[in-house]
Protein backbone atom coordinates (compact mmCIF):
# COMPACT_ATOMS: atom_id res chain seq x y z
CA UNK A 1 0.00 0.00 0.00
CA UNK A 2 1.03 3.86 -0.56
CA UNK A 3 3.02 5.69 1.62
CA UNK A 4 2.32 9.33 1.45
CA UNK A 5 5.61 11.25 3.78
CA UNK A 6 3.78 14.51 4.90
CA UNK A 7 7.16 15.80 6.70
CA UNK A 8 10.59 14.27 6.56
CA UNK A 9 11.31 15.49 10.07
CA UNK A 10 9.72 15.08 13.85
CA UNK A 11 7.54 18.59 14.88
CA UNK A 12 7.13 17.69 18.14
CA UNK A 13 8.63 17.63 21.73
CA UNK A 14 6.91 14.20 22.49
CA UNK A 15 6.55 11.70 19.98
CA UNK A 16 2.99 10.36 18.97
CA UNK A 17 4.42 6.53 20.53
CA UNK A 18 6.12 8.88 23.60
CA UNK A 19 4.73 8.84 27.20
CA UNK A 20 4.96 11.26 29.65
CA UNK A 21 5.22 11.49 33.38
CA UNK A 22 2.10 10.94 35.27
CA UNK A 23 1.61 14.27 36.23
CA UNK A 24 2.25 15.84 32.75
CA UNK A 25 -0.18 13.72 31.45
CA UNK A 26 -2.84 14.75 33.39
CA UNK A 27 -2.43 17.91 32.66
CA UNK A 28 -2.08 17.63 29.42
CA UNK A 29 -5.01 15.88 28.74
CA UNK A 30 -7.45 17.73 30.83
CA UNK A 31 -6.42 20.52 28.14
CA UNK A 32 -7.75 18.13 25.30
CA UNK A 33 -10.52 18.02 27.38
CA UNK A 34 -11.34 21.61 28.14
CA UNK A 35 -10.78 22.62 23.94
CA UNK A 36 -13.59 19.72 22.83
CA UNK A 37 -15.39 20.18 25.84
CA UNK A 38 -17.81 23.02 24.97
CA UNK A 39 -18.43 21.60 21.65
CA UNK A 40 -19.31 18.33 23.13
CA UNK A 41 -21.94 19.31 26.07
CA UNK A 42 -23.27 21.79 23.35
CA UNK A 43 -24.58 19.16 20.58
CA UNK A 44 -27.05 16.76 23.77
CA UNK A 45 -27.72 20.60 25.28
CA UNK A 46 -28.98 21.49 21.74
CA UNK A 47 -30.55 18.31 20.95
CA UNK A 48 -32.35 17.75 24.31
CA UNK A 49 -33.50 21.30 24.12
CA UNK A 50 -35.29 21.22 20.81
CA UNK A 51 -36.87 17.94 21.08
CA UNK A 52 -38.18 18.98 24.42
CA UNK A 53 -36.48 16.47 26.88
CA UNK A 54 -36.83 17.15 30.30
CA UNK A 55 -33.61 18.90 32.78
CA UNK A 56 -33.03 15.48 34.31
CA UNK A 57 -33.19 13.64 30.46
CA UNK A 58 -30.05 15.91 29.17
CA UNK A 59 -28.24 15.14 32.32
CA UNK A 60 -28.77 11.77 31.30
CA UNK A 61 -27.76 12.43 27.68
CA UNK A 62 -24.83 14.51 28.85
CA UNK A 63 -23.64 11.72 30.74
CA UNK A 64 -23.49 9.29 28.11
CA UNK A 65 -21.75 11.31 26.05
CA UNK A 66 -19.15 11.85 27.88
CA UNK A 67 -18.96 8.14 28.37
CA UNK A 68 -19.02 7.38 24.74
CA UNK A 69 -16.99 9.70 23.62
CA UNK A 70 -14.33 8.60 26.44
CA UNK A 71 -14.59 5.03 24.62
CA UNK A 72 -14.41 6.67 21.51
CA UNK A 73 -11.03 8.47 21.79
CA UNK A 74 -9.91 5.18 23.27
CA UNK A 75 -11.38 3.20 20.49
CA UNK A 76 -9.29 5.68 17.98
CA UNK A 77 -6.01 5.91 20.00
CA UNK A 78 -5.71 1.81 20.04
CA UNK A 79 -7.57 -0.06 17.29
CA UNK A 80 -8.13 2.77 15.01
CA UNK A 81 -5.64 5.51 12.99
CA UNK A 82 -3.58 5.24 16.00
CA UNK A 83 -3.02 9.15 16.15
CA UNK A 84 -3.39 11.96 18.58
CA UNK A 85 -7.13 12.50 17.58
CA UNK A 86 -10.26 12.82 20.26
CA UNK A 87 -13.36 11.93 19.66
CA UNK A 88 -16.15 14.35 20.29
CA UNK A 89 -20.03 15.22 19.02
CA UNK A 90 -20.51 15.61 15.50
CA UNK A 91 -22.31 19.35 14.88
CA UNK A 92 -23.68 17.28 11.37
CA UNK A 93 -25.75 14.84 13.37
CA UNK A 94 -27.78 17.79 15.03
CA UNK A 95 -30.60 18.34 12.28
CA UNK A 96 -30.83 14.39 12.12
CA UNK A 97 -30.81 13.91 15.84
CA UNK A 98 -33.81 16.12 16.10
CA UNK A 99 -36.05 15.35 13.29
CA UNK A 100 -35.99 11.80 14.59
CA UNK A 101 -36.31 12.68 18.20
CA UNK A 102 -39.04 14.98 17.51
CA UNK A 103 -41.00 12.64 15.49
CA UNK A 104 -40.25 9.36 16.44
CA UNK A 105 -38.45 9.45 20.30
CA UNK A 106 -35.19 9.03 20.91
CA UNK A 107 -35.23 5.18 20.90
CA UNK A 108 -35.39 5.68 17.32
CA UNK A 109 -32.15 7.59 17.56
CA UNK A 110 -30.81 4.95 19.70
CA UNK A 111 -31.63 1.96 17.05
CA UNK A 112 -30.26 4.57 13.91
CA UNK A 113 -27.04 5.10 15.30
CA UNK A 114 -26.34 1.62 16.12
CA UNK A 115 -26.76 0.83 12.90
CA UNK A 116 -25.48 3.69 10.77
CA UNK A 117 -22.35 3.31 12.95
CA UNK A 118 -22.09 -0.52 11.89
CA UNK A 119 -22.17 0.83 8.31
CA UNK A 120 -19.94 3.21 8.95
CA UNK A 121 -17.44 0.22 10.27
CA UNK A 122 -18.08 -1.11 7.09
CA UNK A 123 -16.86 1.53 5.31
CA UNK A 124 -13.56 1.80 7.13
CA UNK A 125 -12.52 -2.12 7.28
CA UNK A 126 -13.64 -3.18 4.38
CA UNK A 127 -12.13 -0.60 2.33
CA UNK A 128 -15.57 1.09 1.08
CA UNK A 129 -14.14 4.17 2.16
CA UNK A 130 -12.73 5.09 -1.38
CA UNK A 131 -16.12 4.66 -2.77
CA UNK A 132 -17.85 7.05 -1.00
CA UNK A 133 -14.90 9.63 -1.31
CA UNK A 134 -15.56 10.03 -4.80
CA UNK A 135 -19.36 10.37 -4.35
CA UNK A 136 -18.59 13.79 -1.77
CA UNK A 137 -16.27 15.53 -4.08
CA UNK A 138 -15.35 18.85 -3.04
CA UNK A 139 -18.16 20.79 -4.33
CA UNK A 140 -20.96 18.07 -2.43
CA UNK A 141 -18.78 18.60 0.68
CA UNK A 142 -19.38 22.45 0.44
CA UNK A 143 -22.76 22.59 0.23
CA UNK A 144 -23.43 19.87 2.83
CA UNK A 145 -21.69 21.29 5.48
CA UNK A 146 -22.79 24.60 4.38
CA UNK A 147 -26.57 23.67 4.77
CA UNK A 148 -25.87 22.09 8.36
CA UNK A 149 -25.24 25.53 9.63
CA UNK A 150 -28.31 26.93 7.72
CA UNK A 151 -30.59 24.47 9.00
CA UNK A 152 -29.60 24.68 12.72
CA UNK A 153 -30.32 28.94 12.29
CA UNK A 154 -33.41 28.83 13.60
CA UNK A 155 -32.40 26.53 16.95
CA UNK A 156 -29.97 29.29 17.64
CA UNK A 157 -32.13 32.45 16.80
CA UNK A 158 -35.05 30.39 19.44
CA UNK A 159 -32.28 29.83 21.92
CA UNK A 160 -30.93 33.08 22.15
CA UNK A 161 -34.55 34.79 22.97
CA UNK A 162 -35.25 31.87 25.08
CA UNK A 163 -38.19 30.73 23.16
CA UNK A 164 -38.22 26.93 23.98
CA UNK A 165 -38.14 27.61 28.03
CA UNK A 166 -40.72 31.09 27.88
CA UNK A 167 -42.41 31.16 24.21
CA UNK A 168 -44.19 34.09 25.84
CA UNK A 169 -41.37 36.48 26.18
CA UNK A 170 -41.69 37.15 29.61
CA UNK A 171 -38.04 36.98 29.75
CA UNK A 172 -36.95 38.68 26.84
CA UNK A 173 -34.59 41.21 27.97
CA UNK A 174 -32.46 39.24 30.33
CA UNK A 175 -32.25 36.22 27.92
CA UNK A 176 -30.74 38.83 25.14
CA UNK A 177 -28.83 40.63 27.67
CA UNK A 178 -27.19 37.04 29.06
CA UNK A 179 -26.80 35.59 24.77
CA UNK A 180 -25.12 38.87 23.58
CA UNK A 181 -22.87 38.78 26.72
CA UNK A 182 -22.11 34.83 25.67
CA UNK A 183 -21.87 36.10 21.76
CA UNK A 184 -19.06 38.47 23.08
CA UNK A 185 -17.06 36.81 25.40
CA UNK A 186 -17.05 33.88 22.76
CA UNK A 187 -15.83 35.75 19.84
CA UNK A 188 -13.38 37.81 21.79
CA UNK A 189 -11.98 34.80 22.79
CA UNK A 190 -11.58 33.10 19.80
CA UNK A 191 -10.30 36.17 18.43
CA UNK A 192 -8.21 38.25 20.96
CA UNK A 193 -7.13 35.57 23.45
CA UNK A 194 -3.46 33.97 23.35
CA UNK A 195 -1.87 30.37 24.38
CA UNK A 196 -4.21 27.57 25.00
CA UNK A 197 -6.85 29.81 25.94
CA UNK A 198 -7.51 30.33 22.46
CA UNK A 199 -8.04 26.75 22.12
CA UNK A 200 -11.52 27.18 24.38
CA UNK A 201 -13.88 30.05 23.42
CA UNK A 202 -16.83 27.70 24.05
CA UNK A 203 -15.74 26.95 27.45
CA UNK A 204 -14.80 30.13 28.51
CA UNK A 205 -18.02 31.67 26.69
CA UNK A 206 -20.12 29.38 28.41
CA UNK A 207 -18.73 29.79 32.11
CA UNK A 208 -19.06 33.85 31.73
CA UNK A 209 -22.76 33.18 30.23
CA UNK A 210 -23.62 30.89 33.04
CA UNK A 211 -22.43 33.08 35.59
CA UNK A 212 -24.24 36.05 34.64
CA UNK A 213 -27.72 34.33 34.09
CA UNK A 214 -27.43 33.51 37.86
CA UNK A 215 -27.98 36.57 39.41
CA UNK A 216 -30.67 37.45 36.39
CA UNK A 217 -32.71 34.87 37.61
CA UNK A 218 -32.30 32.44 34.44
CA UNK A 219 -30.82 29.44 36.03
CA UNK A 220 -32.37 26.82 38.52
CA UNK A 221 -30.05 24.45 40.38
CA UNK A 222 -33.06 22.53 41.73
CA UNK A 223 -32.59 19.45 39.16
CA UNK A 224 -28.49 18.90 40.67
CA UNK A 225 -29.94 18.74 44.24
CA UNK A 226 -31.79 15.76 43.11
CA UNK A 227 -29.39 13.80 41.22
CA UNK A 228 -26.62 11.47 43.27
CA UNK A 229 -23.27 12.27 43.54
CA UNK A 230 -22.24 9.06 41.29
CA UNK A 231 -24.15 6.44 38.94
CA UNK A 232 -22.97 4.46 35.99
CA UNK A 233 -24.72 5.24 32.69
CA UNK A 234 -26.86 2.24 31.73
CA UNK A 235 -27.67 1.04 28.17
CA UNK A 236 -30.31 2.00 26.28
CA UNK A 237 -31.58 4.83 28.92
CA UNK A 238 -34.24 5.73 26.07
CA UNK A 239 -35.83 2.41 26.14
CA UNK A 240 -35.67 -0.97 23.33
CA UNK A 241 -33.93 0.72 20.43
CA UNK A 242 -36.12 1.11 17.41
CA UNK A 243 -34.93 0.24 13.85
CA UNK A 244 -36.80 3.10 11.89
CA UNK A 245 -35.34 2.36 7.97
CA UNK A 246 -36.71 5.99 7.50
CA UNK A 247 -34.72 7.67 10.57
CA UNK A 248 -31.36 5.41 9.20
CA UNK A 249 -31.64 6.61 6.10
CA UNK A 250 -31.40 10.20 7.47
CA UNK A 251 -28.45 10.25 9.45
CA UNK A 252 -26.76 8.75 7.26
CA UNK A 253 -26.28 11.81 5.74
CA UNK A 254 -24.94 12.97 8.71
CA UNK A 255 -22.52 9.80 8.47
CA UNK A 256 -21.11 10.66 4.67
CA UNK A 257 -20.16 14.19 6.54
CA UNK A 258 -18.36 12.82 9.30
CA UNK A 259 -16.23 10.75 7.70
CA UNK A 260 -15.35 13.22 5.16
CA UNK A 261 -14.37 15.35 7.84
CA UNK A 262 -12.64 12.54 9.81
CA UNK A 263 -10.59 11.90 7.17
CA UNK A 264 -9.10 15.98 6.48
CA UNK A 265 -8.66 15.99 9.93
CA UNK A 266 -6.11 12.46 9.71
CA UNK A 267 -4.78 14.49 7.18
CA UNK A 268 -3.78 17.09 9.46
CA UNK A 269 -2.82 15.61 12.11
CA UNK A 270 0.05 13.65 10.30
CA UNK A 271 1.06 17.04 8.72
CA UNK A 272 1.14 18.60 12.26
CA UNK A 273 2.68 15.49 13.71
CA UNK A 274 5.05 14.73 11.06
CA UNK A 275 4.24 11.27 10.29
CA UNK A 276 3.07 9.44 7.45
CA UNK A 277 -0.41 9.14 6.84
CA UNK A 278 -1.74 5.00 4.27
CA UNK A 279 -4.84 3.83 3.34
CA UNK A 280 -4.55 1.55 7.02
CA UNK A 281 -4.66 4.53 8.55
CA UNK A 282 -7.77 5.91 7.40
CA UNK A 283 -9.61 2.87 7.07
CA UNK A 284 -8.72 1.75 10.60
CA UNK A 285 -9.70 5.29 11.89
CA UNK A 286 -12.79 5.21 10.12
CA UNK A 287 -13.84 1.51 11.23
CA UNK A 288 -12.85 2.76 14.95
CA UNK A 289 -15.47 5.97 14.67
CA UNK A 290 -18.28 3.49 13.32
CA UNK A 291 -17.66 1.48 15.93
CA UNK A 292 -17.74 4.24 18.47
CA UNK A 293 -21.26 5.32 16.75
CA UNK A 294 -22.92 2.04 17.67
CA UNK A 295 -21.62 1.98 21.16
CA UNK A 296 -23.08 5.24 21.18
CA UNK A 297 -26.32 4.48 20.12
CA UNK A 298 -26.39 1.67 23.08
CA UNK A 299 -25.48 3.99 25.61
CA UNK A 300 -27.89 6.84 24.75
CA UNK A 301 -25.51 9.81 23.70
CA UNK A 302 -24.93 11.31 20.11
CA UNK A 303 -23.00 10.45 16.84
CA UNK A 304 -19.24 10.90 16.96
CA UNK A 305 -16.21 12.32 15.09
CA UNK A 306 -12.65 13.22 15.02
CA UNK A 307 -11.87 16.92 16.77
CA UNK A 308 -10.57 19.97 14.84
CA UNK A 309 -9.80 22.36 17.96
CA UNK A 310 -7.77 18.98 19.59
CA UNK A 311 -5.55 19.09 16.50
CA UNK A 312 -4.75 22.49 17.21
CA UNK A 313 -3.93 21.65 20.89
CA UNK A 314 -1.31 19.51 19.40
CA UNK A 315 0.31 21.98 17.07
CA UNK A 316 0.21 24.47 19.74
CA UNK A 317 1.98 22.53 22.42
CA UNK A 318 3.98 20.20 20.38
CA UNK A 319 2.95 17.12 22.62
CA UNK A 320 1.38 14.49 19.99
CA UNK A 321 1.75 11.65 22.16
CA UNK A 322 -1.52 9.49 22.00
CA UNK A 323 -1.46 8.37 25.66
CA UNK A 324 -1.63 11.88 26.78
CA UNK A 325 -5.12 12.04 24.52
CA UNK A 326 -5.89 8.61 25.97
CA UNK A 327 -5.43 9.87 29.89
CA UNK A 328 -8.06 12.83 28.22
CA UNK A 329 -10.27 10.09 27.39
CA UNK A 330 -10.52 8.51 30.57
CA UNK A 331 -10.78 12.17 32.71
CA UNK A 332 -14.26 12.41 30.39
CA UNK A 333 -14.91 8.33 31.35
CA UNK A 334 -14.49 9.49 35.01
CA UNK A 335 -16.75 12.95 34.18
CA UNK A 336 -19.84 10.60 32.83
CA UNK A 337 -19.91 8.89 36.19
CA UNK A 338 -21.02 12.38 38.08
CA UNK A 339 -24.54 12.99 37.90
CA UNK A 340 -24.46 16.49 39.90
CA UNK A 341 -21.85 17.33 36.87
CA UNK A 342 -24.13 16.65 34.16
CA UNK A 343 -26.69 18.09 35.99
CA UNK A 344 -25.00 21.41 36.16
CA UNK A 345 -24.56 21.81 32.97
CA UNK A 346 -28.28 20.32 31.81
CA UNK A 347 -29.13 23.70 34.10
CA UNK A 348 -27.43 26.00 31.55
CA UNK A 349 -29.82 27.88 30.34
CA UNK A 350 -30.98 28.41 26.43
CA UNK A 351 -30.13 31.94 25.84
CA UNK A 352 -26.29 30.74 26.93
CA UNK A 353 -26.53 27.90 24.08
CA UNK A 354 -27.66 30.58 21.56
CA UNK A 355 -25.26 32.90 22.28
CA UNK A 356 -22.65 30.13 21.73
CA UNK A 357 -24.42 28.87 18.72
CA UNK A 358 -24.86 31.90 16.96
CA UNK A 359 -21.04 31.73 16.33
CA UNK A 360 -20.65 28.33 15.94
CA UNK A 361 -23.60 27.14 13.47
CA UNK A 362 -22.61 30.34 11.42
CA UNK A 363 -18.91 29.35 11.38
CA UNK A 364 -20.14 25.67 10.14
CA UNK A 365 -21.89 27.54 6.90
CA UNK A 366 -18.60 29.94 6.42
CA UNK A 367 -16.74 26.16 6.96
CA UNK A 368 -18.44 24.98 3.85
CA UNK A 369 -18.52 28.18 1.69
CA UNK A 370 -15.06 28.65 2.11
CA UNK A 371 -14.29 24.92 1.13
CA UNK A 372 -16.43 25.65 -2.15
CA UNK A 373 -14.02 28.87 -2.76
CA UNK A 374 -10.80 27.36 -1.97
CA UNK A 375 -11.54 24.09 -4.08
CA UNK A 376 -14.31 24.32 -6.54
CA UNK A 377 -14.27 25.66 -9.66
CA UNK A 378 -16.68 28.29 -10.54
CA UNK A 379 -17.48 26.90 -14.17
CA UNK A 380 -20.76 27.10 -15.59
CA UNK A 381 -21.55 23.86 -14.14
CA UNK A 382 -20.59 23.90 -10.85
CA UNK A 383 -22.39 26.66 -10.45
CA UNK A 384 -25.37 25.59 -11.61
CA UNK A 385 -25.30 22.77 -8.95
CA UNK A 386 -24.11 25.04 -5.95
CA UNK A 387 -27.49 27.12 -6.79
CA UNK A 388 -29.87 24.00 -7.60
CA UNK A 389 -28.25 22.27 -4.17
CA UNK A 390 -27.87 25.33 -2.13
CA UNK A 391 -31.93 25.94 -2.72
CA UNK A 392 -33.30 22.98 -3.06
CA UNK A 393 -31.52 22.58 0.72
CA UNK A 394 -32.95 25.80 2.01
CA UNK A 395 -36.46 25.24 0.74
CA UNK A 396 -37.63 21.87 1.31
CA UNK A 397 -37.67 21.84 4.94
CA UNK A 398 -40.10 25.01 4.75
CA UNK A 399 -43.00 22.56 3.36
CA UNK A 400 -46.08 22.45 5.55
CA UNK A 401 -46.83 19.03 7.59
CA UNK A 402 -50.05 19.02 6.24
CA UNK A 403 -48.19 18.95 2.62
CA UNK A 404 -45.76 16.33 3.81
CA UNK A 405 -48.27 13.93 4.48
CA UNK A 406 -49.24 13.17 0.92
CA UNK A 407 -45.24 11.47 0.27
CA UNK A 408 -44.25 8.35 1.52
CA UNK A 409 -43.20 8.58 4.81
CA UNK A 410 -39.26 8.01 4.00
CA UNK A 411 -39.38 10.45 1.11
CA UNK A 412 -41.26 13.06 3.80
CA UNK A 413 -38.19 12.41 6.13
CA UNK A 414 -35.60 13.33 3.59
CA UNK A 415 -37.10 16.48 2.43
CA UNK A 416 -37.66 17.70 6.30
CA UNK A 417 -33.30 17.79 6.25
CA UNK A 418 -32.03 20.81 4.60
CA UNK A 419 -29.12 18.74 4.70
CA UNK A 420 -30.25 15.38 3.29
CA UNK A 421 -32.32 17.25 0.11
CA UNK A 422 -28.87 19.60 -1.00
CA UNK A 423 -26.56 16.50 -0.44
CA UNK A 424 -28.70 14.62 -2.82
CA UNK A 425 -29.38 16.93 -5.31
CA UNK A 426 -25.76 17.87 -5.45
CA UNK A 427 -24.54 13.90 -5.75
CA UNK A 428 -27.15 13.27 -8.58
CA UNK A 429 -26.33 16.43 -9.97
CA UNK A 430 -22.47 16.14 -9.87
CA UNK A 431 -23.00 12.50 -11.43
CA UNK A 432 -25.08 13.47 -14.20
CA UNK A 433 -24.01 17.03 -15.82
């Protein structure tokens, strides 16, 4: 098999196969966890919100992610591409996660993940993975991920006025006040900030909005007084899994993304690292995460993929050892096992989440659109199929129920994702001009 050198010399101070004193480590990988933190907590916070599960359910949810993700990065340090990568909650399974919740309960999520993450597996050891590459050229890449952030605009806008908690406005003004204080702190962090703390504008974001929504009245601490101090998430906390062919065939979309992401980010990790990056790599890394999607789907929690903001840990602090992202993994093993935890952060409120969001779902979009500049083409064509894509995305989901009805119930699914209708069009489109 290929060899593709992406350096000819080491980049680092430790080694990706180096260890690390005991103490070091620890420190080190609490910092993985604090950069993929935020992101994490945000995609069950989001999910839970908008599908209407109760404080105590998005504790729960919280807590298995942490779990699974803690497996995950595991899973990808040891059986998998074997580099410095952690495993957090994909942004592109949002949309999916709460059509499906919303219309068919989350043990329909359960029984969808478990099996999109067994195809996923597929694709990765058994060498699929090519296959599908070629299907999400560049330009279906763009406006995938571009539509992702579109179609999660309204969830932000709601969660910024507080709309899901007080529809009625009541709290208007401090909900603003608290989600343009977020907003703020979150962009002037990623922005303005230096060191590691650059690596966390979500965290650091989310602490500030938290802490000011106290005082304002926003927050309510009663659920963490009820929750014990420890427990050990149990499978299938939503109930028998359900194995919905209509809600499978919906994330899946959500699967093509993540491995297309996955794989630029093995990319750049082995540039940052130094190292070589073969075919075993990817298709081991890829098997690892489909793996790591089923296990997810038993324990309750969300779909996973590789994290960005952890390879930028690396190439800030030059430490690409794997066990220091493996002693990361098991800090956020240790963090699912405390209720109160999870329960403090289930208390966050919504206008916190959109002020977060409002950054982050827009930066998804300018993720995509800036993909489409840097490698599409802007023939004739292409651009034809950016527009047909890019609308055909926007406008589906704004049918009426009452119009849905008259499809088939899988077709009606599809055309409810933004995400699902502009992938499609663009792959059938891309094929066929």
């Amino acid at each position: 098999m290929e060899k593709v050198e992406i350096a000819e010399k080491p980049v680092l101070k430790v080694g990706i196969e180096e260890k690390v004193e005991p103490a070091k480590a620890l420190v080190f990988g609490l910092q993985h966890v604090l950069a993929m933190f935020g992101a994490t907590v945000t995609v069950p916070l989001v999910v839970g919100g908008a599908i209407g599960l109760g404080g105590d359910q998005i504790a729960l949810m919280i807590q298995a992610v942490l779990l699974a993700m803690g497996i995950a990065t595991l899973l990808q340090t040891t059986i998998g591409s074997r580099y410095p990568i952690v495993q957090g909650s994909s942004f592109a399974f949002i949309p999916g996660l709460i059509a499906i919740g919303s219309s068919l309960g989350m043990a329909a999520v359960q029984g969808a993940l478990i099996v999109g993450g067994l195809i996923e597996a597929a694709i990765g050891w058994l060498g699929i993975i090519g296959k599908v590459r070629r299907l999400f050229t560049p330009l279906v890449t763009g406006v995938t991920i571009t539509l992702i952030g579109f179609s999660l605009a309204d969830v932000a806008i709601k969660n910024f006025f507080n709309f899901y908690a007080d529809p009625s406005g009541g709290t208007l003004l401090r909900a603003s006040a608290v989600a343009l204080v977020t907003f703020l702190t979150t962009v002037l962090v990623a922005l303005r900030a230096r060191g590691s703390l650059k690596a966390m504008p979500v965290v650091v974001g989310a602490a500030v909005g938290y802490l000011v929504s106290v005082p304002l009245g926003l927050t309510d601490f009663g659920l963490v007084k009820t929750l014990p101090v420890l427990s050990v998430p149990k499978p299938f906390p939503w109930g028998t899994p359900v194995f919905d062919s209509t809600a499978i065939v919906l994330l899946l979309f959500a699967f093509m993304v993540s491995i297309i992401e996955s794989v630029g980010d093995y990319h750049a990790i082995a540039t940052v690292t130094g190292s070589e990056i073969t075919g075993k790599h990817i298709t081991r890394g890829i098997g690892s995460e489909g793996l790591a999607c089923s296990i997810a789907g038993f324990l309750g929690a969300c779909g996973t993929t590789s994290y960005s903001e952890n390879i930028g840990v690396v190439a800030l602090t030059k430490v690409g050892s794997r066990h220091v992202v493996q002693v990361g993994a098991v800090i956020l093993i240790f963090l699912s096992l405390l209720p109160k935890f999870a329960g403090i952060l289930a208390s966050m409120p919504a206008p916190v989440l959109g002020g977060l969001t409002l950054a982050l779902y827009g930066m998804i979009s300018v993720t995509g659109l800036r993909l489409i500049k840097e490698k599409v083409e802007f023939t004739d064509r292409n651009m034809l199929i950016l527009a047909a894509a890019l609308i055909a995305g926007l406008g589906a989901p704004q049918l009426p129920p009452e119009f849905l009805a008259h499809f088939p119930e899988l077709i009606a699914s599809i055309l409810e994702s933004g995400m699902a209708v502009g992938a499609l069009t663009a792959v059938i489109l891309d094929r066929l001009l």
